[in-house]
C-alpha atoms as a PDB file:
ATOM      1  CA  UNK A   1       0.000   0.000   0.000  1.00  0.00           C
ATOM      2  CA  UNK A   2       1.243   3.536  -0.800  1.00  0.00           C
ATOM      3  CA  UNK A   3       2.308   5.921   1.873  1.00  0.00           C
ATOM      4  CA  UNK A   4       0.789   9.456   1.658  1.00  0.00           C
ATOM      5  CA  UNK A   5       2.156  11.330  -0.635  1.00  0.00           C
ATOM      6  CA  UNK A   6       3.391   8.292  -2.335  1.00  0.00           C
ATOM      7  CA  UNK A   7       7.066   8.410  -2.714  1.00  0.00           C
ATOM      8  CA  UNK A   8       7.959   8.571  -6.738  1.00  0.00           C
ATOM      9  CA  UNK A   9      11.765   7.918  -7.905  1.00  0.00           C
ATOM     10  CA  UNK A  10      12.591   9.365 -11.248  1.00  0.00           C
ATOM     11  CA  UNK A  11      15.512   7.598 -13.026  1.00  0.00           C
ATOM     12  CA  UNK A  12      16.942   9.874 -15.980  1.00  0.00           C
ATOM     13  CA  UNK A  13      19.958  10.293 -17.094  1.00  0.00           C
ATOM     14  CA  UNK A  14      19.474  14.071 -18.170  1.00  0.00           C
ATOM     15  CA  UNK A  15      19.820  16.798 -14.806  1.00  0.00           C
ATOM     16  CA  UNK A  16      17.271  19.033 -16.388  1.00  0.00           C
ATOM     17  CA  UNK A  17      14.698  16.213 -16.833  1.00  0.00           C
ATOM     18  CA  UNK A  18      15.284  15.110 -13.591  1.00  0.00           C
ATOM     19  CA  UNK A  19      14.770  18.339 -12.086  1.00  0.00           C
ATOM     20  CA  UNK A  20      11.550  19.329 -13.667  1.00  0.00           C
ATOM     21  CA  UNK A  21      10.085  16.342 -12.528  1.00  0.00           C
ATOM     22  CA  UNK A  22      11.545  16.490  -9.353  1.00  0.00           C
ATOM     23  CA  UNK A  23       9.537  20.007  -9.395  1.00  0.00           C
ATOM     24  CA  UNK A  24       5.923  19.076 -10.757  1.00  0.00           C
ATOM     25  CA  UNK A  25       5.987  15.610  -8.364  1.00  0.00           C
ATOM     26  CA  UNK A  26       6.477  17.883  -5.241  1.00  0.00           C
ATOM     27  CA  UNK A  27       4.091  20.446  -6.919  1.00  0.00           C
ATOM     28  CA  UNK A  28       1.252  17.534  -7.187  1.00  0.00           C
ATOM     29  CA  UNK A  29       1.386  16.399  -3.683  1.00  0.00           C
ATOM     30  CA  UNK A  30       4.141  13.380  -4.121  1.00  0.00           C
ATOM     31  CA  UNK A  31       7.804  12.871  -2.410  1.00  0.00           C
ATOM     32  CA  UNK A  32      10.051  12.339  -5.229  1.00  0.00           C
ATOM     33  CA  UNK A  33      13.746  11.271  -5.247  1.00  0.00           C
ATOM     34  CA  UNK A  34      15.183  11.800  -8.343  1.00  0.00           C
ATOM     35  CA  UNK A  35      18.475   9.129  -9.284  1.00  0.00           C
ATOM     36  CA  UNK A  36      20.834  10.015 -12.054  1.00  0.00           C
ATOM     37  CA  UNK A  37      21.448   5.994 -13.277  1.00  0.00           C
ATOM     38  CA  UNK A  38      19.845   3.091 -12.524  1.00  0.00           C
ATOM     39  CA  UNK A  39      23.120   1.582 -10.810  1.00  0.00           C
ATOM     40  CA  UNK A  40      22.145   4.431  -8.193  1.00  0.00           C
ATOM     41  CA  UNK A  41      18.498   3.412  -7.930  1.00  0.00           C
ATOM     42  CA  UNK A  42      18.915  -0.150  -7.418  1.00  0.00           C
ATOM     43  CA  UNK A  43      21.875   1.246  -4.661  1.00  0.00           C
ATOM     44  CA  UNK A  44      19.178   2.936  -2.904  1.00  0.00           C
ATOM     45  CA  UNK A  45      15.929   1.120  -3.589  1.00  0.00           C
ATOM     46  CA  UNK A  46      15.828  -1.116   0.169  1.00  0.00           C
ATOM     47  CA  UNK A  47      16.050   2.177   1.498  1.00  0.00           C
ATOM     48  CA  UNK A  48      13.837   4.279  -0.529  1.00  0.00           C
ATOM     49  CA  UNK A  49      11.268   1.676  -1.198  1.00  0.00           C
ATOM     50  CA  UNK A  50       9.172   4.133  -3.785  1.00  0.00           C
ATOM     51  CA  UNK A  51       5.610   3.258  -4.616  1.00  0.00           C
ATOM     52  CA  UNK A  52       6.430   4.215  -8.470  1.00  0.00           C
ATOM     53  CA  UNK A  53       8.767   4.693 -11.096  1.00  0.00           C
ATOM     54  CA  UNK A  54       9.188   7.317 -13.483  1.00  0.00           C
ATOM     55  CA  UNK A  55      11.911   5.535 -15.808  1.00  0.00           C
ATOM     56  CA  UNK A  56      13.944   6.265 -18.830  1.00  0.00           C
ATOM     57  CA  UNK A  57      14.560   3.843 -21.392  1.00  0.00           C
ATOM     58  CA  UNK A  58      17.757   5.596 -23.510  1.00  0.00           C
ATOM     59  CA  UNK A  59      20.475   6.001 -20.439  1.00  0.00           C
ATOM     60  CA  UNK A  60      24.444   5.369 -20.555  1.00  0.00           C
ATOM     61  CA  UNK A  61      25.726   2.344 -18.575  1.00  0.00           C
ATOM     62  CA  UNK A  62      22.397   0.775 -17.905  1.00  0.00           C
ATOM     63  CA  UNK A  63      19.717   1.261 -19.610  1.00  0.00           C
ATOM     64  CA  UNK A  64      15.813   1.528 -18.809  1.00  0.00           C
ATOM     65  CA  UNK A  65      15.221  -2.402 -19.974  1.00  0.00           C
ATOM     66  CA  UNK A  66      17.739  -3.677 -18.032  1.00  0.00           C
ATOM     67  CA  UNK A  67      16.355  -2.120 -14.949  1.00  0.00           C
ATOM     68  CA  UNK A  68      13.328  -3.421 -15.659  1.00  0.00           C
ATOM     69  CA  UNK A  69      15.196  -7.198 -15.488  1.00  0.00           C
ATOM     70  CA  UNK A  70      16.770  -6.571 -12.526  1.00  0.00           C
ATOM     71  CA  UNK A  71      13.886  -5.384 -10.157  1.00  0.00           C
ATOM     72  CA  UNK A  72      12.043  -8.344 -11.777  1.00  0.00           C
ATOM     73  CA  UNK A  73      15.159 -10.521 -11.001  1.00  0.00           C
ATOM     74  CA  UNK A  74      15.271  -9.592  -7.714  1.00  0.00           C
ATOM     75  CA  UNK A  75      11.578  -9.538  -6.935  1.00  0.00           C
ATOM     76  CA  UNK A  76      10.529  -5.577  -6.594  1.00  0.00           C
ATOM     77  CA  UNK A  77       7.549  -5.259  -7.682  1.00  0.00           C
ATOM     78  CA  UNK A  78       6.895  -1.748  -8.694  1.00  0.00           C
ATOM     79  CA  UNK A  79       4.848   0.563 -10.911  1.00  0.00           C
ATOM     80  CA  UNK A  80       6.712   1.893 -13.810  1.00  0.00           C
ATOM     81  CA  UNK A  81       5.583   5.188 -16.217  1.00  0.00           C
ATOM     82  CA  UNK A  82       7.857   4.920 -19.340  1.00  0.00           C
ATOM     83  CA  UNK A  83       9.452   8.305 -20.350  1.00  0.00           C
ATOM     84  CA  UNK A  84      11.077   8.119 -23.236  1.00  0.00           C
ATOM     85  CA  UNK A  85      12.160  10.422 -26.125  1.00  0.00           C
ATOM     86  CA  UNK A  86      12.705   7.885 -28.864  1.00  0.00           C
ATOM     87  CA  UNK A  87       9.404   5.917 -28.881  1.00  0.00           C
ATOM     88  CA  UNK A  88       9.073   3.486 -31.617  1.00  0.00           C
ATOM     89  CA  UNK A  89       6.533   0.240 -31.576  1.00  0.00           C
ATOM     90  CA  UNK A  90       8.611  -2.120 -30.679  1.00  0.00           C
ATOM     91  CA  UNK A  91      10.261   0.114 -27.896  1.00  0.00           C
ATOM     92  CA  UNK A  92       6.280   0.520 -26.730  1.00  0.00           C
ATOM     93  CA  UNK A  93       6.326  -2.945 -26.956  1.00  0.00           C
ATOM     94  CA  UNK A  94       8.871  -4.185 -24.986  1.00  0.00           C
ATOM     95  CA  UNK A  95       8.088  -1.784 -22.191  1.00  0.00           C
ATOM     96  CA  UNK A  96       4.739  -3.676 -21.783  1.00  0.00           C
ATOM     97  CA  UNK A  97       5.788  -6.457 -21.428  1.00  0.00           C
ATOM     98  CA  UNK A  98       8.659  -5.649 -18.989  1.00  0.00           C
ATOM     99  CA  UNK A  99       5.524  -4.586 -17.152  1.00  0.00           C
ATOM    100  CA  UNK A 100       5.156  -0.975 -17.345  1.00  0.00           C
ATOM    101  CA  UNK A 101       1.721   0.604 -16.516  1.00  0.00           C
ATOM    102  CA  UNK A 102       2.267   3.713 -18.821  1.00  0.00           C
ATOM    103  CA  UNK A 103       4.566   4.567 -21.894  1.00  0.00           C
ATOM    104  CA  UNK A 104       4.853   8.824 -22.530  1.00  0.00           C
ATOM    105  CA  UNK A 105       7.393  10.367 -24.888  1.00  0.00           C
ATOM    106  CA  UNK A 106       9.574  13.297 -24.154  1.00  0.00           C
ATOM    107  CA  UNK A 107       8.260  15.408 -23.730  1.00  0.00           C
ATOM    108  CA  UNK A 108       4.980  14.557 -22.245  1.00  0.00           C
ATOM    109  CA  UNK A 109       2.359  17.004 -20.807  1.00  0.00           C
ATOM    110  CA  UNK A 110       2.068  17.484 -17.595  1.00  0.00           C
ATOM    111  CA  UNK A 111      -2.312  16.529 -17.222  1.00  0.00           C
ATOM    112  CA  UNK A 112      -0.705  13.419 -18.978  1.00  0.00           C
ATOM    113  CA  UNK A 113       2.039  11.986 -16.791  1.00  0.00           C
ATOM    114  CA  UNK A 114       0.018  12.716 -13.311  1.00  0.00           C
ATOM    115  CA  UNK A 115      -2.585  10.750 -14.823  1.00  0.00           C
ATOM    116  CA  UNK A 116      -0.340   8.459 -16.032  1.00  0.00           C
ATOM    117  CA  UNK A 117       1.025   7.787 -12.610  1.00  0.00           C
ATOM    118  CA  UNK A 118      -2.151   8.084 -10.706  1.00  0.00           C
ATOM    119  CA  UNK A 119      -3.333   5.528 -13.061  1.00  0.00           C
ATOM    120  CA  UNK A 120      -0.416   3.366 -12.311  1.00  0.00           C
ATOM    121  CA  UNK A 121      -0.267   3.941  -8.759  1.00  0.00           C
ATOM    122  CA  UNK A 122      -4.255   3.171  -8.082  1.00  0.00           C
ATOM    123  CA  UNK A 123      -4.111   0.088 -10.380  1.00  0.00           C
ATOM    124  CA  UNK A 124      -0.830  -0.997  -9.166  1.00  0.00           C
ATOM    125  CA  UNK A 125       0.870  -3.460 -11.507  1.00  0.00           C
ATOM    126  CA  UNK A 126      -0.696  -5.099 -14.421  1.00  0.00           C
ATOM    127  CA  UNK A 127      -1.255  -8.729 -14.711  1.00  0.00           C
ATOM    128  CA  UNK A 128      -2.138  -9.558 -18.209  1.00  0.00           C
ATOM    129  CA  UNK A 129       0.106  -9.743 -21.018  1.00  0.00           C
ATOM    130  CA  UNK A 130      -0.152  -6.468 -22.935  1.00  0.00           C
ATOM    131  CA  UNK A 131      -1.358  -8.085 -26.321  1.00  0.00           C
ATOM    132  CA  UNK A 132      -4.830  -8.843 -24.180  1.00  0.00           C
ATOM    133  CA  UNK A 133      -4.744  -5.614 -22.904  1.00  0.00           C
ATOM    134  CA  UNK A 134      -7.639  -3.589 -24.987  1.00  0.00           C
ATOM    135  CA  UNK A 135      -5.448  -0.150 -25.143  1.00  0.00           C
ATOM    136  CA  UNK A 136      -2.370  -1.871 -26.239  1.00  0.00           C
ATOM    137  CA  UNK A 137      -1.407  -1.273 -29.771  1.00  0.00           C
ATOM    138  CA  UNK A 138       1.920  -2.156 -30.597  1.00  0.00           C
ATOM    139  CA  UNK A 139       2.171  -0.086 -34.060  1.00  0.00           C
ATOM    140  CA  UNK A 140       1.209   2.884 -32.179  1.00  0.00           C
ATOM    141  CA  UNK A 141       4.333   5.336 -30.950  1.00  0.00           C
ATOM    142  CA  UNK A 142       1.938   7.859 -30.200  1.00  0.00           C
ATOM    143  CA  UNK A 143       0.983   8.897 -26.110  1.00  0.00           C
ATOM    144  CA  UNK A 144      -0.979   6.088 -24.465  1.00  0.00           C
ATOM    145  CA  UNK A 145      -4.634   7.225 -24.189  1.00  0.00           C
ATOM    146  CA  UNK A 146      -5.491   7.441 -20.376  1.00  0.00           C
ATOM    147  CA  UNK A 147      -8.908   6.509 -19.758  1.00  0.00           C
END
């Protein structure tokens, strides 16, 4: 169960990305912490134990997809909001079935990524493959519709 205000960790690669969300999450009523690689999220994720992810797929070192296979690895089950600037189909794709709630590109609006992650947060993680899902289309690289 989420704490209130949820706690929200951001993983991006890019200071000024980080920062603006950092901004709008506090802004909306959430406790973000905002990591600069996902080496330094996993470092800090016993401790921080957020109740979502905000996560970039497109970062040096490790990228968004591999996060996604460790915290599955290793059991943390999490809700993740994609946030990615080069969105393709199979990119969208993947990312649902790594499990991610929500897929946005760069930049996204703000309405849409707090609905996207009070979406995420309220249904928690999905269960279903994505191809059963009925808002999943894989040619699309357009935002997700939020209902």
């Amino acid at each position: 169960m989420a704490r209130d205000p949820p706690r929200i960790a951001v993983v991006d690669d890019e200071s000024g990305v980080r920062n603006g969300l950092t901004r709008l999450l506090r802004s909306a009523g959430f406790e973000p912490i905002a990591y600069a690689a996902g080496a330094e999220f996993l470092d800090d994720l016993a401790t921080a134990r957020p109740d979502g992810l905000i996560l970039d797929l497109r970062m040096p070192e490790m990228d968004g997809f591999e996060l996604l296979d460790r915290l599955a690895d290793s059991g943390h089950r999490i809700p993740v909001v994609v946030l990615t600037s080069f969105p393709s189909a199979d990119t969208r794709r993947r990312a649902y079935e790594a499990g991610v709630v929500a897929f946005l590109d760069k930049p996204a609006e703000r309405v849409a990524l707090l609905e996207a992650l009070d979406r995420a947060l309220s249904i928690g993680l999905r269960t279903e493959p994505p191809s059963d899902r009925d808002d999943f289309d894989p040619e699309s690289t357009k935002e997700e519709s939020i209902p």
